[in-house]
N, C-alpha and C. Protein backbone atom coordinates (compact mmCIF):
# COMPACT_ATOMS: atom_id res chain seq x y z
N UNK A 1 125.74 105.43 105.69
CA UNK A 1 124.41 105.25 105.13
C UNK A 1 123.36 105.29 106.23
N UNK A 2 122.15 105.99 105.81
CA UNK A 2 121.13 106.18 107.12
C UNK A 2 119.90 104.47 106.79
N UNK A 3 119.55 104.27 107.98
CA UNK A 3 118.84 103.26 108.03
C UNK A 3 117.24 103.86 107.20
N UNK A 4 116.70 104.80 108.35
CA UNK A 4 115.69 105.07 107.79
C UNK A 4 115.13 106.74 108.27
N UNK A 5 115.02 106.93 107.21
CA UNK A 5 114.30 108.25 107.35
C UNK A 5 112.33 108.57 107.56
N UNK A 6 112.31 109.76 108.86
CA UNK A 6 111.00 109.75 108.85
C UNK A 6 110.52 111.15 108.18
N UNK A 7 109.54 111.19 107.75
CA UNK A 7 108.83 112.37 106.91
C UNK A 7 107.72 112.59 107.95
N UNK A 8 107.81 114.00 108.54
CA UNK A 8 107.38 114.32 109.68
C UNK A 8 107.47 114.33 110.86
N UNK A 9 107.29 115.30 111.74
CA UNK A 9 107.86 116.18 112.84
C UNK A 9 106.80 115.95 113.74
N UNK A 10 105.59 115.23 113.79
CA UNK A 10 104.42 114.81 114.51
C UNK A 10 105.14 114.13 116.03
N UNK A 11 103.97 113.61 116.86
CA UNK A 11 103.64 112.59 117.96
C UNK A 11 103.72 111.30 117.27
N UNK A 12 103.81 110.89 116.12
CA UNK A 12 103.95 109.64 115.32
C UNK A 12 105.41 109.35 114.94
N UNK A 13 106.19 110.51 114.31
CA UNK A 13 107.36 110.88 114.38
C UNK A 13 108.15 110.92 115.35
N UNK A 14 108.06 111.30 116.50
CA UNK A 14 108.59 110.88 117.59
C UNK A 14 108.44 109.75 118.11
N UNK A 15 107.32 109.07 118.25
CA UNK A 15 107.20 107.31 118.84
C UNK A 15 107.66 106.57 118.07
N UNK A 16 108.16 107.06 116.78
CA UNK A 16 108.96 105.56 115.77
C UNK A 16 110.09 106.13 115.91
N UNK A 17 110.35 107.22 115.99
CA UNK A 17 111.44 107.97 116.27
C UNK A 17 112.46 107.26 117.21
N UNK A 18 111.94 107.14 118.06
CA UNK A 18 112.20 106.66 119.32
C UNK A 18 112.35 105.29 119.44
N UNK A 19 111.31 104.32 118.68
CA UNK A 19 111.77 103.15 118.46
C UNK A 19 113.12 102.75 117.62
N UNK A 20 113.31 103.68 116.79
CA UNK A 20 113.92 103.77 115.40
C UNK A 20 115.59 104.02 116.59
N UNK A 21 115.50 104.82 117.14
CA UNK A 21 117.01 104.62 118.23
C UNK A 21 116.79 103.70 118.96
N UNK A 22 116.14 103.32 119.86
CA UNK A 22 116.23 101.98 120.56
C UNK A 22 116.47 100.95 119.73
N UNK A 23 116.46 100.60 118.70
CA UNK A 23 116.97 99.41 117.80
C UNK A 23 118.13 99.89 117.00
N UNK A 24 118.81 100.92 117.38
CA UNK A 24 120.07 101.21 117.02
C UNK A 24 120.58 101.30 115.79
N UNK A 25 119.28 101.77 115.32
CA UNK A 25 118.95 102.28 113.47
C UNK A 25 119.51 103.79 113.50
N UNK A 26 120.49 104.21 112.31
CA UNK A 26 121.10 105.73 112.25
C UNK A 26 119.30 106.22 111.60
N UNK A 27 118.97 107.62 111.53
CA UNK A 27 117.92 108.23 111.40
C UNK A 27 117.83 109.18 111.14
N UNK A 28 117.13 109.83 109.78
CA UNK A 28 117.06 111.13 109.40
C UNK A 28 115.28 111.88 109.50
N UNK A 29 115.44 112.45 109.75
CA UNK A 29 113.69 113.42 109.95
C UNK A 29 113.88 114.59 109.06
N UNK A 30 112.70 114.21 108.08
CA UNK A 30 112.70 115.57 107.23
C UNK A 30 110.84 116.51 107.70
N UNK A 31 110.82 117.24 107.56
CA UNK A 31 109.96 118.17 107.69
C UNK A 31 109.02 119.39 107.18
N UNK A 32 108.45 119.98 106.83
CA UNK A 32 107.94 121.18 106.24
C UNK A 32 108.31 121.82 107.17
N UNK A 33 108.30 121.67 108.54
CA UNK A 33 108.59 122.91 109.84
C UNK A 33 110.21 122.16 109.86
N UNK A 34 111.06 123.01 109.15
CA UNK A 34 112.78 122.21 109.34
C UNK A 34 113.09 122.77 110.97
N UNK A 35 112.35 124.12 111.54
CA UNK A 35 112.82 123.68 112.93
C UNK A 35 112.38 122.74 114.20
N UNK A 36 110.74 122.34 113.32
CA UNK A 36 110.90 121.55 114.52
C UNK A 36 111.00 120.02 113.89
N UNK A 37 111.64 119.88 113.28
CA UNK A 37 112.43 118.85 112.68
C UNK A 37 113.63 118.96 113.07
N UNK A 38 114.60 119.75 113.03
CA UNK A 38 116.26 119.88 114.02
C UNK A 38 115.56 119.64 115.33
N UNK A 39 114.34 120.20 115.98
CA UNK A 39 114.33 119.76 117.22
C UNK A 39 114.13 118.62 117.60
N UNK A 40 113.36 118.03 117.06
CA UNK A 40 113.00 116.68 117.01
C UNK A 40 114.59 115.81 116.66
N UNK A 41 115.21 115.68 116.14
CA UNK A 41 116.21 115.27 115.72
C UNK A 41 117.26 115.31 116.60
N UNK A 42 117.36 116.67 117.59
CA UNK A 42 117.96 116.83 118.83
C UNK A 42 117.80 116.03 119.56
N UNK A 43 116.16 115.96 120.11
CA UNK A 43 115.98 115.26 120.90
C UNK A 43 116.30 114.32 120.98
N UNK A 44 115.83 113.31 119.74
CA UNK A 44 116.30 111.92 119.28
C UNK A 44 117.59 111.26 120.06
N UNK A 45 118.43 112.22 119.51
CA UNK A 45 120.01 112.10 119.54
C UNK A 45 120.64 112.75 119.07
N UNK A 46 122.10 112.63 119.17
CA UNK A 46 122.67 113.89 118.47
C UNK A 46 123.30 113.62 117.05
N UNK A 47 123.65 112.32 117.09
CA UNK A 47 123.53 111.64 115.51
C UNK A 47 122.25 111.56 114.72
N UNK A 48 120.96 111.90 115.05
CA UNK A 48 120.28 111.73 114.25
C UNK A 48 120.67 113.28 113.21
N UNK A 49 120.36 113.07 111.82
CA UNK A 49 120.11 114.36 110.66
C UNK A 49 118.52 114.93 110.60
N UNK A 50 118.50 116.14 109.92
CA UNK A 50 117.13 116.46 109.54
C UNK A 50 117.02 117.57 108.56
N UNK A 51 116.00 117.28 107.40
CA UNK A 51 115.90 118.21 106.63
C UNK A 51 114.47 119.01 106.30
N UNK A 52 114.57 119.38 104.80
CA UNK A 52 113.20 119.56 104.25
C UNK A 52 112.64 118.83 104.08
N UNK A 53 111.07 118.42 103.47
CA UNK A 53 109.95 117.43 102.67
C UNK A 53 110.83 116.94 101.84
N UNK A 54 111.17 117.83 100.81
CA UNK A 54 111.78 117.63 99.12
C UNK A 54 112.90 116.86 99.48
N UNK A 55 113.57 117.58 100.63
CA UNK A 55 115.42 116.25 100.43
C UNK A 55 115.11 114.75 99.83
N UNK A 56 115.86 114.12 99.38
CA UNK A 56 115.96 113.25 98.56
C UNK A 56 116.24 112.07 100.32
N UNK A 57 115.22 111.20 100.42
CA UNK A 57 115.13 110.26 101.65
C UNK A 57 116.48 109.57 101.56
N UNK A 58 117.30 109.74 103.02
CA UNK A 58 118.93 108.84 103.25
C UNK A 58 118.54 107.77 103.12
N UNK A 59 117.54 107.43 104.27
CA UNK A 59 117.31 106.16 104.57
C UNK A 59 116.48 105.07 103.67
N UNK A 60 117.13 103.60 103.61
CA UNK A 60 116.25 102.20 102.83
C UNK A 60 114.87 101.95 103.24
N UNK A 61 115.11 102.49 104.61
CA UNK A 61 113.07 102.49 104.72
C UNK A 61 112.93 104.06 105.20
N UNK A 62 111.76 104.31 104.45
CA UNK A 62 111.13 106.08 104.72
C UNK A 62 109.98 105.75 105.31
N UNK A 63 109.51 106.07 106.48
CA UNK A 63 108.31 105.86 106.96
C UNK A 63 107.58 107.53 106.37
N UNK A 64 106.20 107.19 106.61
CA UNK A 64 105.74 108.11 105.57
C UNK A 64 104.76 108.41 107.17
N UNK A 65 105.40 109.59 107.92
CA UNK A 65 104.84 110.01 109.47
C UNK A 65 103.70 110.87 109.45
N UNK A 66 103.12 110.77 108.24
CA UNK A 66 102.07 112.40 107.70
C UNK A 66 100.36 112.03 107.92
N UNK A 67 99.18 112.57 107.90
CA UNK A 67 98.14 112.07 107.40
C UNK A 67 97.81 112.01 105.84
N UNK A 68 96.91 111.15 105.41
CA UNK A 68 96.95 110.24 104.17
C UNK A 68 96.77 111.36 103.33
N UNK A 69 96.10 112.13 102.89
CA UNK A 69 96.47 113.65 102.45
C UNK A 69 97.81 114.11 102.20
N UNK A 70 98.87 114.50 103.03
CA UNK A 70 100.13 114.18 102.86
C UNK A 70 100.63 113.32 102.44
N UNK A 71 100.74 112.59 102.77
CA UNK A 71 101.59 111.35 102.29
C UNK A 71 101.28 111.18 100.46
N UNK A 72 100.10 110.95 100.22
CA UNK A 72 99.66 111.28 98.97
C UNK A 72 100.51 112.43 97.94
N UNK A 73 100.84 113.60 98.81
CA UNK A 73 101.86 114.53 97.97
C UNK A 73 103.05 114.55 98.20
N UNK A 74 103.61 113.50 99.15
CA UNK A 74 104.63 113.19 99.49
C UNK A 74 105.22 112.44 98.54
N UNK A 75 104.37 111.21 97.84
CA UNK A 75 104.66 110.25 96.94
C UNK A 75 104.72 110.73 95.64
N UNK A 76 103.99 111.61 95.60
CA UNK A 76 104.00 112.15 94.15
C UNK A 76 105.05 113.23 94.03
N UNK A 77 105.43 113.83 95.11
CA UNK A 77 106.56 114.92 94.60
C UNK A 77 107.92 114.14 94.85
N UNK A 78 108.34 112.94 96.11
CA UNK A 78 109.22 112.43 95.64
C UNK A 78 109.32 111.81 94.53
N UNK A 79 108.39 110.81 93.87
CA UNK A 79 108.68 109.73 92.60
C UNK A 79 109.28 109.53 93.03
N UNK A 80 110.25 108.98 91.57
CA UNK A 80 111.19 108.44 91.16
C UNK A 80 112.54 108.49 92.32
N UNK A 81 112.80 109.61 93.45
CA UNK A 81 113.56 109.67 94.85
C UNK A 81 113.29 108.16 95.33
N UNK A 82 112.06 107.90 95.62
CA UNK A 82 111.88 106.86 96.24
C UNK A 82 112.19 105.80 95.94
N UNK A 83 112.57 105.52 94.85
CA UNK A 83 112.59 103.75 93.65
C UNK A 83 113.63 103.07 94.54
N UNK A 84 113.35 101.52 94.89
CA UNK A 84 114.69 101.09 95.44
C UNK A 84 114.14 100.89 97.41
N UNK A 85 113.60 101.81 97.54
CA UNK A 85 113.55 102.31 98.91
C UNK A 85 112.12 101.38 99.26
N UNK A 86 111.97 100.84 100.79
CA UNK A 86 110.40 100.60 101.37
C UNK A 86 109.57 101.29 102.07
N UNK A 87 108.86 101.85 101.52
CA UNK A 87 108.28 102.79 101.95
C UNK A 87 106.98 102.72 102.86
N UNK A 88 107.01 103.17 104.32
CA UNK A 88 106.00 102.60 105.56
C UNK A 88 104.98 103.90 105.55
N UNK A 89 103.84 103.30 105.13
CA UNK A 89 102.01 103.90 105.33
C UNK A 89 101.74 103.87 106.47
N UNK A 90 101.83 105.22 107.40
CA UNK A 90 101.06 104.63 109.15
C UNK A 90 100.00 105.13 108.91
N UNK A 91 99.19 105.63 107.77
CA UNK A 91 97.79 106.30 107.65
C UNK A 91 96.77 105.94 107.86
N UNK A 92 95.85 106.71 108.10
CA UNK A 92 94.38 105.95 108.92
C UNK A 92 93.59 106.73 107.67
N UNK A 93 93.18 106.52 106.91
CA UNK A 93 92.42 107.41 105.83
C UNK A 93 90.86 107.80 106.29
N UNK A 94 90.90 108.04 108.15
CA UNK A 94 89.77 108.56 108.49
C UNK A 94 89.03 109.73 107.99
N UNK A 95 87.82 109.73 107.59
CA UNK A 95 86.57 111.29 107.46
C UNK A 95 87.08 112.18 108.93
N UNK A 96 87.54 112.43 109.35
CA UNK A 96 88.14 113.66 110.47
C UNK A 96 86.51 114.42 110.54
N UNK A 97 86.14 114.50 109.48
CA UNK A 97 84.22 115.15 109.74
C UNK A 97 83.77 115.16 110.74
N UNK A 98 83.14 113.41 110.20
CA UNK A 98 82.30 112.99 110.88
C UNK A 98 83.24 111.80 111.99
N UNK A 99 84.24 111.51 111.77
CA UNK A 99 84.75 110.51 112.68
C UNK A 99 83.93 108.90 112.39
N UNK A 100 83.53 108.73 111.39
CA UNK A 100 82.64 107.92 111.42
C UNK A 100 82.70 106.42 110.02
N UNK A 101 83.34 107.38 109.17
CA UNK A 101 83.52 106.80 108.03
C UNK A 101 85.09 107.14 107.75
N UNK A 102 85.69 105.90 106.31
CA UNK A 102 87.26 105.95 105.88
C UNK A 102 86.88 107.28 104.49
N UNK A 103 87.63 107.54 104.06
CA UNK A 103 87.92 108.56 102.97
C UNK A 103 88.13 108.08 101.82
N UNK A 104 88.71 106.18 101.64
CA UNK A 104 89.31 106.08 100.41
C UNK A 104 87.68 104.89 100.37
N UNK A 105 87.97 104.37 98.79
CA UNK A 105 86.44 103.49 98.41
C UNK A 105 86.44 102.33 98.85
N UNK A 106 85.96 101.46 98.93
CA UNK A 106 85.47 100.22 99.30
C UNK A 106 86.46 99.43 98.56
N UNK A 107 86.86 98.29 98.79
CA UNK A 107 87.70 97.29 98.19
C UNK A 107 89.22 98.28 97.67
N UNK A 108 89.38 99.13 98.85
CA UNK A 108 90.92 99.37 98.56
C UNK A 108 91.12 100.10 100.07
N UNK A 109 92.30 100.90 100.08
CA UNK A 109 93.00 101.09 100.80
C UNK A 109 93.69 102.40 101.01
N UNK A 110 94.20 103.23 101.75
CA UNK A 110 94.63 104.26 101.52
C UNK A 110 96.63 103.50 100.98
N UNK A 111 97.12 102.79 101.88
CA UNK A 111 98.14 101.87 101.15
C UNK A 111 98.94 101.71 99.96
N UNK A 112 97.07 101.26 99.09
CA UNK A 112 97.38 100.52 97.50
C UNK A 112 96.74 101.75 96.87
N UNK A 113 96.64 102.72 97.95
CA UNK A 113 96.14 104.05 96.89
C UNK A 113 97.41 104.65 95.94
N UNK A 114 98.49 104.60 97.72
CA UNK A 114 99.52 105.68 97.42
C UNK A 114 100.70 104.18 96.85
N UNK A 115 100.15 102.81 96.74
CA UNK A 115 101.02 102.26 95.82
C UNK A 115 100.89 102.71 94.24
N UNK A 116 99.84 102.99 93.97
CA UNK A 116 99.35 103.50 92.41
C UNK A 116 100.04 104.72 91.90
N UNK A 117 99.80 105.27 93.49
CA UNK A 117 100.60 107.00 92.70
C UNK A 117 101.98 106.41 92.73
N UNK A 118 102.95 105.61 93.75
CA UNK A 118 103.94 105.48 93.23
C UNK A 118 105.06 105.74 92.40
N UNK A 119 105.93 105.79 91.85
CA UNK A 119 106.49 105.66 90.99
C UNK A 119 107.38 104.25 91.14
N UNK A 120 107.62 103.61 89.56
CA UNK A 120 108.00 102.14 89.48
C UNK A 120 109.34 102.32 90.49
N UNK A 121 109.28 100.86 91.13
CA UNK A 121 110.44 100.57 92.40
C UNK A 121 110.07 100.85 93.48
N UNK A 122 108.80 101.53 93.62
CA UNK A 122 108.73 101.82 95.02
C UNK A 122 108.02 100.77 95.40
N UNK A 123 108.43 99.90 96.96
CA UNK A 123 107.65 99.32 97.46
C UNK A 123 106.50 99.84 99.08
N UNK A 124 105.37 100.13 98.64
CA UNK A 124 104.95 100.50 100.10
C UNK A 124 104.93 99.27 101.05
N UNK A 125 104.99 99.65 102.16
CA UNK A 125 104.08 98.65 102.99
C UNK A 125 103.37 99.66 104.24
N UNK A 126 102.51 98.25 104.58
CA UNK A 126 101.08 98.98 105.62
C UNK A 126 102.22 98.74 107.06
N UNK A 127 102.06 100.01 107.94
CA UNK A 127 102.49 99.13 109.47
C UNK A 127 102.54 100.53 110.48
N UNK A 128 102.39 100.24 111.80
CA UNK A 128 102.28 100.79 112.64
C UNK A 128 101.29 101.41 112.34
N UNK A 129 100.23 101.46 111.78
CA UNK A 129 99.02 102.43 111.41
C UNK A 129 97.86 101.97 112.78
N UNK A 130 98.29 100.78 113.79
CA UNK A 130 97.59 100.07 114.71
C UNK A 130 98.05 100.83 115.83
N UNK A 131 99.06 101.34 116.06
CA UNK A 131 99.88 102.22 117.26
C UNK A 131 99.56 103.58 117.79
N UNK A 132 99.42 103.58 118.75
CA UNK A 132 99.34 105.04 119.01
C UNK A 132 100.55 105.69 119.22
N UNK A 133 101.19 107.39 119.27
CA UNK A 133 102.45 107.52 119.34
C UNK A 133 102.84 107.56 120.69
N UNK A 134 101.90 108.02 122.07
CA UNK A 134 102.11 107.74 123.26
C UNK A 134 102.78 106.13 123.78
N UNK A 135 102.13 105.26 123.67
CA UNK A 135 102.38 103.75 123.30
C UNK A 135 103.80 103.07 122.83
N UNK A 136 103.97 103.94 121.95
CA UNK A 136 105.31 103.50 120.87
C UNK A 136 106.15 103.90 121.49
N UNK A 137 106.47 105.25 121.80
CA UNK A 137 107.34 105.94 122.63
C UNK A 137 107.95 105.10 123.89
N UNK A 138 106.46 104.77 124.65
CA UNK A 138 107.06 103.92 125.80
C UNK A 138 106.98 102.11 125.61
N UNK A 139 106.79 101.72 124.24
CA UNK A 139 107.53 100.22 124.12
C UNK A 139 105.89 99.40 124.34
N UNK A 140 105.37 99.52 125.37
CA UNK A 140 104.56 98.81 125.93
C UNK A 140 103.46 99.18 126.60
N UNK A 141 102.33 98.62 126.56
CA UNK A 141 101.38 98.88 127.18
C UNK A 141 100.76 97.29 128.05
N UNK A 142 100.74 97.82 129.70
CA UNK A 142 99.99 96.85 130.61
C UNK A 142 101.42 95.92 130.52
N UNK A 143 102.51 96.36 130.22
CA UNK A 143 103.77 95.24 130.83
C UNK A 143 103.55 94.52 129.47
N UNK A 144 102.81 94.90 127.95
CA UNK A 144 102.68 93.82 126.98
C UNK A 144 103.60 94.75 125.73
N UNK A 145 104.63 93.92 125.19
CA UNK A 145 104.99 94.76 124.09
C UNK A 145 104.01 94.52 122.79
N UNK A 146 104.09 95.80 122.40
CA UNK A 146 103.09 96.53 121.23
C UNK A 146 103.32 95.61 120.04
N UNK A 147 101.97 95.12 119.68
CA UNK A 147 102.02 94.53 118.18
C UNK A 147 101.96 95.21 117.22
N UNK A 148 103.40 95.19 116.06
CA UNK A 148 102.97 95.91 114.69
C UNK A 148 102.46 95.11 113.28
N UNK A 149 101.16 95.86 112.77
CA UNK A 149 100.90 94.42 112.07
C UNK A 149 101.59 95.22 110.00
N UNK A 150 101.88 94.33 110.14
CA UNK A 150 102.43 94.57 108.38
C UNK A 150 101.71 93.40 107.42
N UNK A 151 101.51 94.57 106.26
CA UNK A 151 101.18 94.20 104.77
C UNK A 151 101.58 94.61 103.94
N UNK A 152 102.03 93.87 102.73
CA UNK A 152 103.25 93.69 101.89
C UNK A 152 103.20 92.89 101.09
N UNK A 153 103.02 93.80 99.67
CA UNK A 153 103.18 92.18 98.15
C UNK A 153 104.68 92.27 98.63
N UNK A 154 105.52 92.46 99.32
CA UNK A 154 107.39 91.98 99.00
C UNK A 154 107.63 91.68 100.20
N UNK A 155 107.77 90.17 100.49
CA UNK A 155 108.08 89.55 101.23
C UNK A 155 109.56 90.03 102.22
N UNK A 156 110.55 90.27 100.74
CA UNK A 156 111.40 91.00 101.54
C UNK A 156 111.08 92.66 101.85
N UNK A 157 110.27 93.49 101.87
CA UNK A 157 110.50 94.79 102.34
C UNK A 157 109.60 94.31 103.59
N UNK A 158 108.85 93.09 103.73
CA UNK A 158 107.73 92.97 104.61
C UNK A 158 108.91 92.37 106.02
N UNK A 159 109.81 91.69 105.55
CA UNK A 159 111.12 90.94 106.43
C UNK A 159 112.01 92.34 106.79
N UNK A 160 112.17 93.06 106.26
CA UNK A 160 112.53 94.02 106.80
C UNK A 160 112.00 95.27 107.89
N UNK A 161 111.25 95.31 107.71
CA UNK A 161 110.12 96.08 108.34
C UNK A 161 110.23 95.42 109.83
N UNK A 162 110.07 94.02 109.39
CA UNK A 162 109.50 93.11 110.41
C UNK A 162 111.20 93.26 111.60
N UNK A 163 112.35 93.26 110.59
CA UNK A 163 113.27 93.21 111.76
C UNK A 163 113.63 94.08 112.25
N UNK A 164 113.56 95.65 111.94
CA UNK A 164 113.65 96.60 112.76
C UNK A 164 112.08 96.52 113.92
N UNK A 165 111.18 96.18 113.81
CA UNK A 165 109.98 96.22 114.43
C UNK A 165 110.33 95.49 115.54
N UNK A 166 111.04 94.33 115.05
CA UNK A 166 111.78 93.14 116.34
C UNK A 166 112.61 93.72 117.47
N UNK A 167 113.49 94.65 116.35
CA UNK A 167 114.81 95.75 116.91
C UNK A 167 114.50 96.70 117.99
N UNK A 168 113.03 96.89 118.04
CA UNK A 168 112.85 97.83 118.61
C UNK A 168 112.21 97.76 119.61
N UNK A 169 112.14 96.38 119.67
CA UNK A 169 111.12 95.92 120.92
C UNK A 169 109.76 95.45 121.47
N UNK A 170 108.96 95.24 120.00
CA UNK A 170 108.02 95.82 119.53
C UNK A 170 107.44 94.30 118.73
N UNK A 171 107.07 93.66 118.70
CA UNK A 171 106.11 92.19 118.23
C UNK A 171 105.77 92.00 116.73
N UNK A 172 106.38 92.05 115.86
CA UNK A 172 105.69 92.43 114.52
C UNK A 172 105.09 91.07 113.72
N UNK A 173 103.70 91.12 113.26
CA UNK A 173 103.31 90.42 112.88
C UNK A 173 102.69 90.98 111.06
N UNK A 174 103.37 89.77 110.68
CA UNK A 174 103.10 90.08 109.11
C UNK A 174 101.94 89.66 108.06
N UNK A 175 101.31 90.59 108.30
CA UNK A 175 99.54 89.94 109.10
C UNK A 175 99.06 89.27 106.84
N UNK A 176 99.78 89.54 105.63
CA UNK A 176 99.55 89.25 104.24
C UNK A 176 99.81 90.11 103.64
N UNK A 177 99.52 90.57 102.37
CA UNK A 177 99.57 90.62 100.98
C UNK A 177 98.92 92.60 101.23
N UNK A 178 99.34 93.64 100.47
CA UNK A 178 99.36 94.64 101.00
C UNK A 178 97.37 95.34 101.21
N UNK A 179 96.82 94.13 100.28
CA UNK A 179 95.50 94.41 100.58
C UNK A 179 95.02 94.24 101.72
N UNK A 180 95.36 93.42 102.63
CA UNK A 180 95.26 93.56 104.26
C UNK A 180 95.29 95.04 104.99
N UNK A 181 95.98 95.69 104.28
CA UNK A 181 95.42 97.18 104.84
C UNK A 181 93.98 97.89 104.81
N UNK A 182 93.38 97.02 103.98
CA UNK A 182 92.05 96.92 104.28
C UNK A 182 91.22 97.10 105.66
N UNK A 183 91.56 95.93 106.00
CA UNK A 183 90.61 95.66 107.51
C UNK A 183 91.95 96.22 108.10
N UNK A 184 93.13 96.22 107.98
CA UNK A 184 94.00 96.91 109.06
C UNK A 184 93.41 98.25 109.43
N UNK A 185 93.24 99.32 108.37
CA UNK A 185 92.56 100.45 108.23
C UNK A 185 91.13 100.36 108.91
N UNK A 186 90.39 99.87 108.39
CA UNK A 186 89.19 99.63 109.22
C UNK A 186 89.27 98.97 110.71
N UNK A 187 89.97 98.39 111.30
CA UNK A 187 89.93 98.04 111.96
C UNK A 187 90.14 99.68 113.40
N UNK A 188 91.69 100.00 112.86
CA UNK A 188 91.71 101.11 113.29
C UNK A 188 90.96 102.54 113.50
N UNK A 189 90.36 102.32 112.54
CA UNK A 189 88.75 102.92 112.57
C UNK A 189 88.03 103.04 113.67
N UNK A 190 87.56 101.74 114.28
CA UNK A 190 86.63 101.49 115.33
C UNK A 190 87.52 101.83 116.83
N UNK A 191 88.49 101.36 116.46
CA UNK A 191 89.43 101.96 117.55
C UNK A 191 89.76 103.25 118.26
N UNK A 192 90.24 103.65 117.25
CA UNK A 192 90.05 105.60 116.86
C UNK A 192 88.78 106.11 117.62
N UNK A 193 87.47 105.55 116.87
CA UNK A 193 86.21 105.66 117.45
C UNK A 193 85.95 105.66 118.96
N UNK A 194 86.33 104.80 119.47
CA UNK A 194 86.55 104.17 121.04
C UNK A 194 87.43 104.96 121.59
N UNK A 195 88.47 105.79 120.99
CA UNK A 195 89.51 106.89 122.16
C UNK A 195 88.94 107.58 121.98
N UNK A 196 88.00 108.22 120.95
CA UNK A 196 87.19 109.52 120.86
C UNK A 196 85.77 109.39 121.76
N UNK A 197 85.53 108.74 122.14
CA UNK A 197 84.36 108.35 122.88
C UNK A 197 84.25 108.88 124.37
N UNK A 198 83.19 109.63 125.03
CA UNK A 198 83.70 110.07 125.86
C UNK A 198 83.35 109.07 127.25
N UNK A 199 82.44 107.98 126.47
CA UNK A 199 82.03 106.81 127.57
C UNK A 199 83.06 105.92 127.85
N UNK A 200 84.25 106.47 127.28
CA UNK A 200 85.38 105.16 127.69
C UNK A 200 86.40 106.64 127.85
N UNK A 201 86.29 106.63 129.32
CA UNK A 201 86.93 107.93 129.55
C UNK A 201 88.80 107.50 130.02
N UNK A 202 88.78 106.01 130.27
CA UNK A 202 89.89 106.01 130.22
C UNK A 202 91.11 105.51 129.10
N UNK A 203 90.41 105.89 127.91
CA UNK A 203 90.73 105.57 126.74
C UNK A 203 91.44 106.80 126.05
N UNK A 204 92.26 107.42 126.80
CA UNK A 204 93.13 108.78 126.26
C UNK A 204 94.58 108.30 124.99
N UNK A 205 93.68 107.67 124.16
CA UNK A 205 95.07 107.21 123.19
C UNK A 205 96.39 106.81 123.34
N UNK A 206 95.63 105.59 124.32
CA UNK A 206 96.90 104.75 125.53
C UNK A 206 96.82 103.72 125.30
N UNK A 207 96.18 102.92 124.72
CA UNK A 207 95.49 101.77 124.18
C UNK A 207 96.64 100.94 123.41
N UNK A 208 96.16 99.70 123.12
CA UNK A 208 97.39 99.32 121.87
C UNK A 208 96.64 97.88 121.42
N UNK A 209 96.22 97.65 120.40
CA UNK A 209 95.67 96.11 119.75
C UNK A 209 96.85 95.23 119.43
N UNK A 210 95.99 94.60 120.53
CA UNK A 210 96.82 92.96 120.51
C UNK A 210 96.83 91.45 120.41
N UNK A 211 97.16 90.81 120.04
CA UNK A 211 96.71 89.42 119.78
C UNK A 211 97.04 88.66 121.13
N UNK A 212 96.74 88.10 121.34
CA UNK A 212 96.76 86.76 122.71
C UNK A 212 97.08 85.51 122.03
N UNK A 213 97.97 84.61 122.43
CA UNK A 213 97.44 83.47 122.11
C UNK A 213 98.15 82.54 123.29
């Protein structure tokens, strides 16, 4: 049985990728480009699998590696594939426009968007949408391991999440209830904003938000 499967062949795909073997999770990568999905999958390891979009997800958690656009037709052409399974949102539902504004409305989420399209059984949750994939890849930033923050109406898909996140080296904090992708999303926003900036020139999407205490 595969732990978890990723949907997409990205720089996002590879940094969970990568976490996803360092915590000694088996791993499948499906793709629209199936070769550079076998490549990616190579790289990985040589136990990792890889397919199409459509394959029916191995893995109990599917991270959903796409922008929110995707992922959106991801959910709707798997359905009912997914029921059973926890399904991980790293989406930033940024305007790509203007860089300036989110895409989905006020008092929701891109998240509890693609919880709606759903089909019954599926549980999403919000996480790693705070990460960059440079970052993830290498565990840590400034000697600090990377905080992942999760949101989750299911306590248990949110405990799960949370222990491969542990597995991997990686700080996970289970920040509430899946409407927290709210300000998670926004938050990432301003962030985003700040690597695109050319007055913070040493801000090349190396960054990583973190809590202190």
């Amino acid at each position: 049985m595969t732990d978890i499967t990723i949907i997409g062949s990205g720089n996002m795909a590879r940094g969970i990728g990568t976490r996803a073997v360092a915590a000694g999770r088996s791993l499948q990568i499906l793709s629209r480009d199936e070769a550079k999905a076998a490549a990616l999958a190579a790289e990985l390891g040589a136990s990792v699998t890889s397919g199409p979009p459509d394959a029916v997800p191995a893995g109990n958690i599917v991270v959903l590696a796409v922008p929110y656009d995707a992922a959106r037709e991801i959910v709707t052409l798997l359905g009912a594939a997914l029921a059973g399974k926890t399904v991980i949102d790293i989406t930033n539902p940024i305007d790509f426009s203007t860089f300036d504004s989110l895409v989905v409305a006020p008092g929701t989420s891109a998240a509890e968007e693609l919880a709606a399209l759903a089909a019954p059984g599926v549980t999403i949750v919000k996480a790693f949408n705070t990460t960059f994939a440079g970052p993830l890849a290498a565990e840590t930033v400034a000697g600090e391991p990377l905080d992942v923050f999760i949101a989750s109406d299911s306590d248990e898909a949110a405990a799960a999440v949370a222990s491969f996140v542990q597995d991997a080296g990686l700080r996970p904090i289970v920040a509430g209830p899946l409407r927290r992708a709210r300000e998670l999303e926004g938050f990432q926003l301003l962030i985003m904003t700040l690597q695109a900036n050319p007055a913070f020139d040493t801000f090349n999407w190396n960054t990583s938000l973190k809590v202190l205490v």
